[in-house]
C-alpha atoms as a PDB file:
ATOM      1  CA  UNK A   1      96.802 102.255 110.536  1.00  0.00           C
ATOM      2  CA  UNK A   2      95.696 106.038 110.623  1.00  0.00           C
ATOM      3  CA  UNK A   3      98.620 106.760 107.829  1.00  0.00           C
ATOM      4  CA  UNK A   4      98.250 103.042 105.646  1.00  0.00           C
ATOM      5  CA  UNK A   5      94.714 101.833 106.412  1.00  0.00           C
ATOM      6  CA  UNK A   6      93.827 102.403 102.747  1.00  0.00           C
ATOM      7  CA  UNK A   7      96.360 100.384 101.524  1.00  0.00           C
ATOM      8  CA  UNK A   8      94.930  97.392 103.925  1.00  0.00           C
ATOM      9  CA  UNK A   9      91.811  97.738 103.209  1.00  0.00           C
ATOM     10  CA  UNK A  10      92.416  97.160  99.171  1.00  0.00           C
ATOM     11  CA  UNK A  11      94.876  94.581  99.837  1.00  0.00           C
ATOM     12  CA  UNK A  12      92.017  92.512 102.503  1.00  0.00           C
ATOM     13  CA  UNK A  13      89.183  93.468 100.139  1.00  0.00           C
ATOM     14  CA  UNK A  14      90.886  91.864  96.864  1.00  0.00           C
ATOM     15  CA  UNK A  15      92.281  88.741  99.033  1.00  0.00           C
ATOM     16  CA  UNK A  16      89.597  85.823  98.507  1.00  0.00           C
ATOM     17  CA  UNK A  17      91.354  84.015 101.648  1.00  0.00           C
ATOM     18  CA  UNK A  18      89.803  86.432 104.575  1.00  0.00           C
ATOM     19  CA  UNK A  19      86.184  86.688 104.636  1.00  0.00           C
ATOM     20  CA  UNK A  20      84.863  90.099 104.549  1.00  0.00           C
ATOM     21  CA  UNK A  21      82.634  89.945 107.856  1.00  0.00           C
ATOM     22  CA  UNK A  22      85.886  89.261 109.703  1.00  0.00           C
ATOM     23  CA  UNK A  23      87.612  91.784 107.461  1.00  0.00           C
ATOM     24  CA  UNK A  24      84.861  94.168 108.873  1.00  0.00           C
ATOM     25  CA  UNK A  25      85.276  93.223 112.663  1.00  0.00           C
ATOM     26  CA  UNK A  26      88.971  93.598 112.328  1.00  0.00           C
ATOM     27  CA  UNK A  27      89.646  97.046 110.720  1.00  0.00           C
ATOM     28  CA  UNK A  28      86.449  98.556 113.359  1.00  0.00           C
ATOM     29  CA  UNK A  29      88.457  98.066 116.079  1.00  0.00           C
ATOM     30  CA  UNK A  30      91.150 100.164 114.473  1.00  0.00           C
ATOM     31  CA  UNK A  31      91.779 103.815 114.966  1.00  0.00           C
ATOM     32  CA  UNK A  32      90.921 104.307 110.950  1.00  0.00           C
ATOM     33  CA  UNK A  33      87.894 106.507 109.841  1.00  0.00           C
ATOM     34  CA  UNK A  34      84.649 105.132 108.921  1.00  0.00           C
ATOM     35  CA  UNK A  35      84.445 107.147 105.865  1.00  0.00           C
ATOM     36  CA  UNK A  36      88.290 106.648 104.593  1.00  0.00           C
ATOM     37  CA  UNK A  37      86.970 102.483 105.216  1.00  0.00           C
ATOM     38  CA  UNK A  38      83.728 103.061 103.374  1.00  0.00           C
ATOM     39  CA  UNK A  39      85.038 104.763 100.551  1.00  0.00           C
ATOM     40  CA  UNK A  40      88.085 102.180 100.095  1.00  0.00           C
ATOM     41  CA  UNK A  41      85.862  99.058 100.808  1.00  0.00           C
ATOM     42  CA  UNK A  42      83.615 100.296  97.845  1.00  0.00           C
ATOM     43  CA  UNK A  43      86.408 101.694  95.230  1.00  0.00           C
ATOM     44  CA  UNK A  44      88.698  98.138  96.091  1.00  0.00           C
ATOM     45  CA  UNK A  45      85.775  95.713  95.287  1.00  0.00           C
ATOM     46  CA  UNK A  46      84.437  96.739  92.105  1.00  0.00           C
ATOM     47  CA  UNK A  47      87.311  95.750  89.778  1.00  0.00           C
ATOM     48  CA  UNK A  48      86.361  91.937  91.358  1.00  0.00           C
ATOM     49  CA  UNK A  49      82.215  93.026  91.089  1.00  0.00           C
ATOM     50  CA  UNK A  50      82.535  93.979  87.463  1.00  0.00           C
ATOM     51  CA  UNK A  51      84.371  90.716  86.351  1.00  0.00           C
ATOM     52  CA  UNK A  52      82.104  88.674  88.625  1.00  0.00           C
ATOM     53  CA  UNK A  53      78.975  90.240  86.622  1.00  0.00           C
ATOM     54  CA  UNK A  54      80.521  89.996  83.259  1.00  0.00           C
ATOM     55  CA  UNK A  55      81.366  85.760  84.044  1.00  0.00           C
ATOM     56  CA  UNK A  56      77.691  85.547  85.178  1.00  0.00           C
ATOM     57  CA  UNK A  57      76.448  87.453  82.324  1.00  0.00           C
ATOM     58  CA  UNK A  58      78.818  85.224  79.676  1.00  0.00           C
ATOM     59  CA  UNK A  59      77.771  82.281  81.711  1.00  0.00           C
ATOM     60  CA  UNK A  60      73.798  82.666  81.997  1.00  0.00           C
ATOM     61  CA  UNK A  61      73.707  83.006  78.134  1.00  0.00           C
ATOM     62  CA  UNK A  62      75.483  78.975  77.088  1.00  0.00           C
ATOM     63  CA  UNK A  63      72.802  76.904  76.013  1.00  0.00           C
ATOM     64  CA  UNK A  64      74.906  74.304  74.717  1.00  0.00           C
ATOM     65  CA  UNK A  65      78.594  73.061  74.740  1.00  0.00           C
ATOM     66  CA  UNK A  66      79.655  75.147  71.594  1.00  0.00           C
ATOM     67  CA  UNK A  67      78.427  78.613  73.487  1.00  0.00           C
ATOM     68  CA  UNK A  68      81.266  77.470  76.155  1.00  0.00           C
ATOM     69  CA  UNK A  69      84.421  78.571  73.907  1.00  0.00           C
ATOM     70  CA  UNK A  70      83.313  81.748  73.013  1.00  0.00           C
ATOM     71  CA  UNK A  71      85.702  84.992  72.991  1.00  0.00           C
ATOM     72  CA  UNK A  72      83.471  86.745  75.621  1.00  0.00           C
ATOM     73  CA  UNK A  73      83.484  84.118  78.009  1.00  0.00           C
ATOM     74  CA  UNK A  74      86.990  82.592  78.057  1.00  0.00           C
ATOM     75  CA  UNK A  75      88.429  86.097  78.483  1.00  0.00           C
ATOM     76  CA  UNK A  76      85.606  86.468  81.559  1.00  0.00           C
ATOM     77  CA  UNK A  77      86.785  83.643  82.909  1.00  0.00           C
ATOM     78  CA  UNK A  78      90.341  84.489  82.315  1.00  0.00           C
ATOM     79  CA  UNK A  79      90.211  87.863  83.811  1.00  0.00           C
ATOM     80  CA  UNK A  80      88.702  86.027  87.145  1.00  0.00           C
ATOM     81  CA  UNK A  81      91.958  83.548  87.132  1.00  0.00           C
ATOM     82  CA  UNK A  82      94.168  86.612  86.223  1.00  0.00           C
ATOM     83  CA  UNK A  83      92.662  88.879  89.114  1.00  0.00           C
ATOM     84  CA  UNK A  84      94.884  88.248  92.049  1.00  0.00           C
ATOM     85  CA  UNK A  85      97.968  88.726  89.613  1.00  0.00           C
ATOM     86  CA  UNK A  86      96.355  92.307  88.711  1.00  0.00           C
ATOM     87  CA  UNK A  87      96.089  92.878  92.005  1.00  0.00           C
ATOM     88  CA  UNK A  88      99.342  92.076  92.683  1.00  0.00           C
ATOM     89  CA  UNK A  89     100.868  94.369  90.332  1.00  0.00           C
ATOM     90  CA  UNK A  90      98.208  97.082  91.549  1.00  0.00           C
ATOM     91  CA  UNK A  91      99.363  97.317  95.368  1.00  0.00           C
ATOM     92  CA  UNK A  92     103.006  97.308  94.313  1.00  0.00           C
ATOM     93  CA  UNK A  93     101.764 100.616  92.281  1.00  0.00           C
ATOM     94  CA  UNK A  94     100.122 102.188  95.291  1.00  0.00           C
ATOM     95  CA  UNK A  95     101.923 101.024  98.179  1.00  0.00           C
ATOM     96  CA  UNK A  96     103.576 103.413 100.136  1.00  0.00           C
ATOM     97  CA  UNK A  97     107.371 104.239  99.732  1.00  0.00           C
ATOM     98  CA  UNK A  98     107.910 103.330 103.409  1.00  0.00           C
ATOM     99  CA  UNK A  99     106.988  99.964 102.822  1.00  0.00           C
ATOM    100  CA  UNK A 100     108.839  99.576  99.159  1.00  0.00           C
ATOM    101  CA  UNK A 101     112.220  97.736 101.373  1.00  0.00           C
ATOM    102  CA  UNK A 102     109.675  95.657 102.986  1.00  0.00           C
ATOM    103  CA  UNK A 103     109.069  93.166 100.200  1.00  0.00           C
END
């Protein structure tokens, strides 16, 4: 955990399936530092944060049906479907060579 907590942290922080209070509870009673958690917790979630904002932002500004199929917001909305694939493709750029025979 000491040498690949990073790499967990991203990988729980970009999953939708565990919740992030249990995410939280789980990795503190690990031997991994507070800041290296901090730091990762906060770099890992604002791909998700930015696309999030930008679907709200696309969203709050329909006012009727023809607004819907605009450019901005189908590739918001897109980018929020394509987001675990990005991810995907993102931790098999950073993970670790020990773990590369592990897939």
């Amino acid at each position: 955990m000491r040498r690949e907590g990073a790499f967990y942290v991203v990988a729980l922080r970009l999953l939708p399936v565990f919740p992030f209070s249990l995410t939280n509870i789980t990795l503190g009673m690990t031997a991994m530092r507070t800041t290296t958690f901090y730091v990762v917790s906060q770099l890992s979630t604002l791909p998700a944060i930015a696309i999030y904002a930008n679907a709200g932002t696309r969203l709050a500004e329909v006012k009727s049906m023809s607004d819907v199929v605009t450019p901005e917001l189908i590739s918001a909305l897109c980018l929020l479907g394509l987001l675990p694939w990005i991810a995907k493709a993102a931790f098999k750029l950073i993970r670790p060579a020990g773990n590369k025979d592990s897939e």
